[in-house]
C-alpha atoms as a PDB file:
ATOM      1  CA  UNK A   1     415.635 194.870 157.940  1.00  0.00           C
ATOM      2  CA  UNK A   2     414.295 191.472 156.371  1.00  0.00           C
ATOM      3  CA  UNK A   3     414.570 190.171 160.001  1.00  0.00           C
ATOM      4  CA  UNK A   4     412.218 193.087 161.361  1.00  0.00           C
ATOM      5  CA  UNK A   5     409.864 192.691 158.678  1.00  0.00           C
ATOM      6  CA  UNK A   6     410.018 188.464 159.746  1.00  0.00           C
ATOM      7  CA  UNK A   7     409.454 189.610 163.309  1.00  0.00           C
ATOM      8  CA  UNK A   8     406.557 192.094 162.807  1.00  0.00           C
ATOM      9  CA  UNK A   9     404.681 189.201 160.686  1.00  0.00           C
ATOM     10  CA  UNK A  10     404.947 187.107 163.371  1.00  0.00           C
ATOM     11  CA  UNK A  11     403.882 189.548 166.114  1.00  0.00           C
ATOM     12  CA  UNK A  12     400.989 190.775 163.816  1.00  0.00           C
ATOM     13  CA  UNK A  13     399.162 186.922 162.915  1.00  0.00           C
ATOM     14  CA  UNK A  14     400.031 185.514 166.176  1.00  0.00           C
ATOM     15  CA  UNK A  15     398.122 182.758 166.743  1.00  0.00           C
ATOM     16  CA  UNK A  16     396.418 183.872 169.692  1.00  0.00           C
ATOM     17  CA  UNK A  17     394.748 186.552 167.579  1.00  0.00           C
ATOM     18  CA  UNK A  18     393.584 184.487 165.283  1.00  0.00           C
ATOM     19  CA  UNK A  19     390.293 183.807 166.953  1.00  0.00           C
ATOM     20  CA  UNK A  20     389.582 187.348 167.190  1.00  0.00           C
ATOM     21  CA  UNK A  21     390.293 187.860 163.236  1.00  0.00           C
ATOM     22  CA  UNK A  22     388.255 184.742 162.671  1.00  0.00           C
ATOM     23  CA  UNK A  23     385.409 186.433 164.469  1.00  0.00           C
ATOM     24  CA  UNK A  24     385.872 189.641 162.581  1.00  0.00           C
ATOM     25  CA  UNK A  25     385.680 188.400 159.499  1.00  0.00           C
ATOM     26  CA  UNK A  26     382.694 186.199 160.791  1.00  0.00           C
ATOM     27  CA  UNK A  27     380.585 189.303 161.600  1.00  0.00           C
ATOM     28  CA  UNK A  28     381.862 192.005 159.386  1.00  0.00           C
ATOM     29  CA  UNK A  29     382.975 190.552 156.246  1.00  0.00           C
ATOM     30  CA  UNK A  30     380.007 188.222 155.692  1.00  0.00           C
ATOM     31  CA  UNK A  31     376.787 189.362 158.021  1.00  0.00           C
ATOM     32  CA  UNK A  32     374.917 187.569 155.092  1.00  0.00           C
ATOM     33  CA  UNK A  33     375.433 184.180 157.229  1.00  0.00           C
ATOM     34  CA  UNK A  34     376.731 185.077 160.585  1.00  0.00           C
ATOM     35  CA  UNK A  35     374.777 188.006 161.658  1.00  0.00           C
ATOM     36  CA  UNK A  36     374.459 187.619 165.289  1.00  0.00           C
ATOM     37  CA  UNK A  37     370.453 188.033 166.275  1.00  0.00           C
ATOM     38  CA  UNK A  38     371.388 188.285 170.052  1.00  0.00           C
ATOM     39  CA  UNK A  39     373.985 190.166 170.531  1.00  0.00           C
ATOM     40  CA  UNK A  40     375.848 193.708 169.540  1.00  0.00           C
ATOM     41  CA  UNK A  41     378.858 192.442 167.433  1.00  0.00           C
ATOM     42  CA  UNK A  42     381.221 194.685 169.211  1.00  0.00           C
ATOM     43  CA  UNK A  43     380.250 192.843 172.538  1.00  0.00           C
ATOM     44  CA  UNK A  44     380.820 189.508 170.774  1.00  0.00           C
ATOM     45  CA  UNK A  45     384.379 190.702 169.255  1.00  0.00           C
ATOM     46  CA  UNK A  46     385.559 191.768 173.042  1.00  0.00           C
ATOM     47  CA  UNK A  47     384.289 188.956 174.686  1.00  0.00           C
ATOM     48  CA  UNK A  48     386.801 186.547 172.100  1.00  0.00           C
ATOM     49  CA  UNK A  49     389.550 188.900 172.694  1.00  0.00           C
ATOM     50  CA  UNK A  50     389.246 189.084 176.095  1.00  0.00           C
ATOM     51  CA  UNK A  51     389.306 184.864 176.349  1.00  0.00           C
ATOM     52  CA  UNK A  52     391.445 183.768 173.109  1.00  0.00           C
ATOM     53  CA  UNK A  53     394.167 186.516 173.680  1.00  0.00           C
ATOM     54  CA  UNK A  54     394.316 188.745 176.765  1.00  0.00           C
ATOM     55  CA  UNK A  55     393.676 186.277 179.416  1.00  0.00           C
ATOM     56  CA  UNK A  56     396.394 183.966 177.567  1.00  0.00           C
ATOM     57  CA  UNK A  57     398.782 186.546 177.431  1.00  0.00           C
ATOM     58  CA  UNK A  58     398.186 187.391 180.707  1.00  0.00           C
ATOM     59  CA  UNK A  59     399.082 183.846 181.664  1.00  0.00           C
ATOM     60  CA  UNK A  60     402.095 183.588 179.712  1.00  0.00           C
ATOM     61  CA  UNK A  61     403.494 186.725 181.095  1.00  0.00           C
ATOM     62  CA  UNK A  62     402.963 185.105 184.632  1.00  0.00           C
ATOM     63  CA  UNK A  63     404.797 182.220 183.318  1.00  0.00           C
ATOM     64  CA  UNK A  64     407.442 184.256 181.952  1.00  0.00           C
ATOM     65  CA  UNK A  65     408.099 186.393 185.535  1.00  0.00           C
ATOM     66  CA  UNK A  66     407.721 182.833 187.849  1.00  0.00           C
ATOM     67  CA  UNK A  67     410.593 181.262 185.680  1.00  0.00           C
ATOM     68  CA  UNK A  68     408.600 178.192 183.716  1.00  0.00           C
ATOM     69  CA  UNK A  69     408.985 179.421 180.378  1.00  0.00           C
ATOM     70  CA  UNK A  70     412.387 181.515 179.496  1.00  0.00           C
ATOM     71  CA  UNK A  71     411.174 183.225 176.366  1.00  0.00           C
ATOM     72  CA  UNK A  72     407.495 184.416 174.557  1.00  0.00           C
ATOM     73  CA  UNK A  73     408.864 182.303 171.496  1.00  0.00           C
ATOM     74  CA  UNK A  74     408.908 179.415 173.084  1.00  0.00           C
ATOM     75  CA  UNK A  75     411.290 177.952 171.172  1.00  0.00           C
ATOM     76  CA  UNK A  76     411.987 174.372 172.167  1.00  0.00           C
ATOM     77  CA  UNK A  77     409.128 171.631 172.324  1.00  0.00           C
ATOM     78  CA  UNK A  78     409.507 170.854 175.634  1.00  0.00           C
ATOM     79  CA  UNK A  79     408.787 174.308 176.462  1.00  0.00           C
ATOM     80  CA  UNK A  80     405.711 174.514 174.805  1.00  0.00           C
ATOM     81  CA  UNK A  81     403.268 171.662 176.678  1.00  0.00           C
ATOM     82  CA  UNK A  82     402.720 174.019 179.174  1.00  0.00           C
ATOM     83  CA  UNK A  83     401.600 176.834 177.942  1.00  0.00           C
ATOM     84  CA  UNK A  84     399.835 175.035 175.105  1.00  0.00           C
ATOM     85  CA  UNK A  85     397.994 172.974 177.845  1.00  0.00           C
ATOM     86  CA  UNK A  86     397.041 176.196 179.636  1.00  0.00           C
ATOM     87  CA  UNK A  87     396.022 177.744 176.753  1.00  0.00           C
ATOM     88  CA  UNK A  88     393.949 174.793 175.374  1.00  0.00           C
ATOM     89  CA  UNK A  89     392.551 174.997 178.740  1.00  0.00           C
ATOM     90  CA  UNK A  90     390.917 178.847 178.165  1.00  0.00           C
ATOM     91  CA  UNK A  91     389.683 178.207 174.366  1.00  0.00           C
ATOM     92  CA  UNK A  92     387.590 174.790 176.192  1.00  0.00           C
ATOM     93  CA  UNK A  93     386.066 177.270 178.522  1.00  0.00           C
ATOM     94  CA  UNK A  94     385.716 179.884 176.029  1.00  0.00           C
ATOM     95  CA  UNK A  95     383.561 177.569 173.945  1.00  0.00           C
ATOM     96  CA  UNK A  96     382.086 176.101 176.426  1.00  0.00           C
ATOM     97  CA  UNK A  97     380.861 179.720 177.586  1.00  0.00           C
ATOM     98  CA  UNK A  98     379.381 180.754 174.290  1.00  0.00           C
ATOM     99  CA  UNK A  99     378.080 177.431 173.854  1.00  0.00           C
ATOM    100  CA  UNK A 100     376.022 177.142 176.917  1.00  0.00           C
ATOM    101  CA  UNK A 101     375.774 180.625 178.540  1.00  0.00           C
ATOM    102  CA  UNK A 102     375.094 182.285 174.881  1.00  0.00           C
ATOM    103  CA  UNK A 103     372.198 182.120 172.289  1.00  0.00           C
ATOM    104  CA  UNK A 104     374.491 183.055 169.207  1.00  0.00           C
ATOM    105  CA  UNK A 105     374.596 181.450 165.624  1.00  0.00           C
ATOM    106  CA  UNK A 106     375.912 178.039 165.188  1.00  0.00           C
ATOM    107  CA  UNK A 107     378.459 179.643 163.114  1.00  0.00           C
ATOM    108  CA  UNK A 108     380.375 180.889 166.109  1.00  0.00           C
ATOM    109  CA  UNK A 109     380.782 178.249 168.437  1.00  0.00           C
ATOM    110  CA  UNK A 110     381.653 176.339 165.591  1.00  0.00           C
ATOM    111  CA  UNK A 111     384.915 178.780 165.429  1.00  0.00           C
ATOM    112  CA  UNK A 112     385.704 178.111 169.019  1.00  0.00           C
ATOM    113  CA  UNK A 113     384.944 174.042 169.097  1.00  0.00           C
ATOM    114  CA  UNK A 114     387.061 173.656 165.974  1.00  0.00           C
ATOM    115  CA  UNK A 115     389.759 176.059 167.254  1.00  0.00           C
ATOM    116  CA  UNK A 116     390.177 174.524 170.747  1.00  0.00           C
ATOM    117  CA  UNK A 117     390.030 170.817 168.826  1.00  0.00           C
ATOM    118  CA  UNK A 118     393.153 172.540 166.710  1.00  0.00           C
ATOM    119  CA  UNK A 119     394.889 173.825 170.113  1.00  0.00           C
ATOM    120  CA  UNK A 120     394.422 170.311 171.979  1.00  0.00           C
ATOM    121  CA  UNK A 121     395.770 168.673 168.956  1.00  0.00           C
ATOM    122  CA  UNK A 122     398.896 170.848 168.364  1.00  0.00           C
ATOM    123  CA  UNK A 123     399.316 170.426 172.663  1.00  0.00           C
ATOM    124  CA  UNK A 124     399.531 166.926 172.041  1.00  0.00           C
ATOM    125  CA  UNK A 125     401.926 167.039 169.045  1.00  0.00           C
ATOM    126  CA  UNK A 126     404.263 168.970 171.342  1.00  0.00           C
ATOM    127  CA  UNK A 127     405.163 166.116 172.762  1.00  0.00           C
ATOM    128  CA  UNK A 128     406.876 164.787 170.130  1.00  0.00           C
ATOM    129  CA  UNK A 129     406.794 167.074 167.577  1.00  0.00           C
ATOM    130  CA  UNK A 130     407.306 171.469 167.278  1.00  0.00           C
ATOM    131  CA  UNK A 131     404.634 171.904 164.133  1.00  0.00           C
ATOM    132  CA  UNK A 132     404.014 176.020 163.489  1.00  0.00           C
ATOM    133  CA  UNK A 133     401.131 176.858 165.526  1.00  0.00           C
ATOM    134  CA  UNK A 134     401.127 180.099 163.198  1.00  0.00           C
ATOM    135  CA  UNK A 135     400.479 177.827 160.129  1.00  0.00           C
ATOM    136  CA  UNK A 136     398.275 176.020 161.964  1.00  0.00           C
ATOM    137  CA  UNK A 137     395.925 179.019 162.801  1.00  0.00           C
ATOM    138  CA  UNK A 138     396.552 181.376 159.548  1.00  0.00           C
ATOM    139  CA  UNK A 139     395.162 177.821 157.793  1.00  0.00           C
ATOM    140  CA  UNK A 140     392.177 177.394 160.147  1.00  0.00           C
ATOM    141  CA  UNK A 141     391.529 180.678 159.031  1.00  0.00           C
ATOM    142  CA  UNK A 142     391.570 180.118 155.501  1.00  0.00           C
ATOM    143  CA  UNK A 143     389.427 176.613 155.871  1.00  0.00           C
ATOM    144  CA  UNK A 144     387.088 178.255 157.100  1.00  0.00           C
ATOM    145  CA  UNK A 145     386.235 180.901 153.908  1.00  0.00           C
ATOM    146  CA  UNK A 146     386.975 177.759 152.181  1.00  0.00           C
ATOM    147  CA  UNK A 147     383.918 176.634 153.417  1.00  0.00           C
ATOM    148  CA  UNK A 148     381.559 178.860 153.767  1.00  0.00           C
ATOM    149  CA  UNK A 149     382.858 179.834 150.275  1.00  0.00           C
ATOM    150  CA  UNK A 150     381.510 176.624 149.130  1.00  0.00           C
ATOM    151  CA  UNK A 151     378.377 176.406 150.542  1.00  0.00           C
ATOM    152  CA  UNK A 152     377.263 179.676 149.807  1.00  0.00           C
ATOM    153  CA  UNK A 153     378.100 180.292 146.106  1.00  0.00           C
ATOM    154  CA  UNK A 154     376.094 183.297 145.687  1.00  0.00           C
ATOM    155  CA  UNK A 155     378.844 185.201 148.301  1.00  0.00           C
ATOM    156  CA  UNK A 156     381.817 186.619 146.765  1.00  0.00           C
ATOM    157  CA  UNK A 157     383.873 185.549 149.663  1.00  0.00           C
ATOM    158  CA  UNK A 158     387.267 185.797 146.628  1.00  0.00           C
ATOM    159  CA  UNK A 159     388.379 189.017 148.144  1.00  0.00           C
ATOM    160  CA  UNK A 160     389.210 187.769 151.129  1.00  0.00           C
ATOM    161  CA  UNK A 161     390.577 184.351 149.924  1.00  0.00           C
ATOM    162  CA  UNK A 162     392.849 185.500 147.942  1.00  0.00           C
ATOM    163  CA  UNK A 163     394.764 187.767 150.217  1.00  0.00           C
ATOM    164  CA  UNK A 164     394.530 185.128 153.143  1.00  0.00           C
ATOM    165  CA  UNK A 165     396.230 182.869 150.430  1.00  0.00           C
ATOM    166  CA  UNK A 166     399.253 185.235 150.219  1.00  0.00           C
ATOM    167  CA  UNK A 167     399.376 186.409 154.133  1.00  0.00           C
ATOM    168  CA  UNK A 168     399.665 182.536 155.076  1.00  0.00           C
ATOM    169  CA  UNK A 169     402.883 182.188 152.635  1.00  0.00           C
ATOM    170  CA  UNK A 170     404.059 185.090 153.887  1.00  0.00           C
ATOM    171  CA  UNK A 171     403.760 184.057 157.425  1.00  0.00           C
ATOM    172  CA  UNK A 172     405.262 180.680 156.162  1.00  0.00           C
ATOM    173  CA  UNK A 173     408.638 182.498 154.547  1.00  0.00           C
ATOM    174  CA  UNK A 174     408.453 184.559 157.572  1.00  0.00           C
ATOM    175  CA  UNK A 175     408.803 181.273 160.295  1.00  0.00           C
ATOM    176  CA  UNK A 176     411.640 179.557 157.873  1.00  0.00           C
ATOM    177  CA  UNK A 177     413.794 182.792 158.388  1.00  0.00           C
ATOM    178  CA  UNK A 178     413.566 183.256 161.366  1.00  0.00           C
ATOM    179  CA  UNK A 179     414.561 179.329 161.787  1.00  0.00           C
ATOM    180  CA  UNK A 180     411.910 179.110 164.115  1.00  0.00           C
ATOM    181  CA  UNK A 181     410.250 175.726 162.219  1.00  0.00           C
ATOM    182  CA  UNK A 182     411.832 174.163 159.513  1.00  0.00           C
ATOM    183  CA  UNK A 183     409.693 173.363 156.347  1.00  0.00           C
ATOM    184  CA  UNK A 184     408.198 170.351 157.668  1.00  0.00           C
ATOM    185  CA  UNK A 185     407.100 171.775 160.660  1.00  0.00           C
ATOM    186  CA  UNK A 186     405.338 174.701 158.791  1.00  0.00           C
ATOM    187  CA  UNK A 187     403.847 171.876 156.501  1.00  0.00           C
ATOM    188  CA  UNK A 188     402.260 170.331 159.295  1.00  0.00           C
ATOM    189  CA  UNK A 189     400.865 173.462 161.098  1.00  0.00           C
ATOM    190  CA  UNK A 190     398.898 173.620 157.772  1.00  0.00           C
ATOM    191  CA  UNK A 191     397.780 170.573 157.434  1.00  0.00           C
ATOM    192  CA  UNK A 192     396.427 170.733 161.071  1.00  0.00           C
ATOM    193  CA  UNK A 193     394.582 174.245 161.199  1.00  0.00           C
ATOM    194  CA  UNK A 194     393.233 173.641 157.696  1.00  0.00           C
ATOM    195  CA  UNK A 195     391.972 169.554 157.930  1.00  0.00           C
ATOM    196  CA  UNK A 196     390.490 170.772 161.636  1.00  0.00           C
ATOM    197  CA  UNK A 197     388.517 173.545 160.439  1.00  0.00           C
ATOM    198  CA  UNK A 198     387.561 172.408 156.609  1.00  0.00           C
ATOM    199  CA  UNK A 199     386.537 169.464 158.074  1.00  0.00           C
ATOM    200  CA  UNK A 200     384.681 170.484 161.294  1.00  0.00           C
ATOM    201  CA  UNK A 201     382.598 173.333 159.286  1.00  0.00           C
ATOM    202  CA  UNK A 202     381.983 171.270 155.694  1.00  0.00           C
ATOM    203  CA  UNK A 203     380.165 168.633 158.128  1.00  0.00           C
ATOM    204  CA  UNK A 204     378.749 170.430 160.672  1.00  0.00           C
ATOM    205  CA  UNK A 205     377.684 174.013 159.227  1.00  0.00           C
END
């Protein structure tokens, strides 16, 4: 049962997703600072899914049927440059579509620069190193209310920090039983996601 419950943690903040969360929260939870003049939200929300998660998956699965990658988990480094170079390769193009093709807040290609900057960086790690990319993206998350949490006191942004708080040590616990990173390795996927994105958005927002 404890296994299951590991499992469906993993499958429900999978880092792929995060972008789309990110985005959610972005335009739902504080419209206050990211309210998008340009477009409809929902159009904004299915154009990240589409490029952060479905056309990744759909690449993976192709990688999965032609033989280069033997499971989803990915569970050695080696296995993992591939993929993470493939996928670092859509989140570039993703940003560099809202970026250039897009008149939308600063807020959001923000997201996508500092979330491609954390992919490319956990790629290269791979090389040497198997850091959580859960951690690393559950933390970008959290840097990120962190943030805008600080530079705009007069939103209440502690109902979402606080529960973020808990979901990324859940996620954490959840990793270290299912031995898929060792405590190290979930150390550094924080440190990653979180330095990235705290530091990208406190200089740049």
């Amino acid at each position: 049962m404890a296994r299951k419950l590991a499992l469906l943690v993993s499958y429900l903040f999978q880092p792929l997703l995060i972008p789309t969360l990110i985005f959610l929260f972005l335009l739902f939870g504080v419209p206050e600072i990211s309210a998008s003049q340009y477009y409809n939200e929902w159009l904004i929300v299915l154009m990240v899914f589409m490029t952060t998660f479905l056309i990744p998956v759909l690449s993976l699965i192709t990688m999965k049927l032609t033989g280069n990658i033997a499971t989803f988990h990915l569970k050695s480094r080696e296995e993992r440059v591939f993929p993470f170079s493939m996928v670092s390769l859509f989140y570039v193009m993703s940003s560099y579509l809202f970026y250039l093709k897009f008149e939308i807040e600063p807020v959001f290609t923000l997201s996508l620069v500092s979330i491609s900057i954390c992919v490319i960086l956990l790629t290269s790690i791979s090389f040497f190193w198997k850091v959580s990319a859960h951690m690393t993206g559950i933390s970008g998350f959290l840097a990120i209310i962190f943030v805008l949490a600080i530079k705009n006191p007069s939103v209440n942004l502690i109902y979402i920090m606080l529960p973020l708080i808990m979901i990324s040590g859940i996620i954490a616990s959840s990793r270290l039983y299912l031995n898929a990173h060792n405590p190290m390795e979930i150390m550094g996927g924080f440190i990653l996601g979180f330095s990235v994105c705290f530091g990208a958005f406190y200089l740049y927002l």
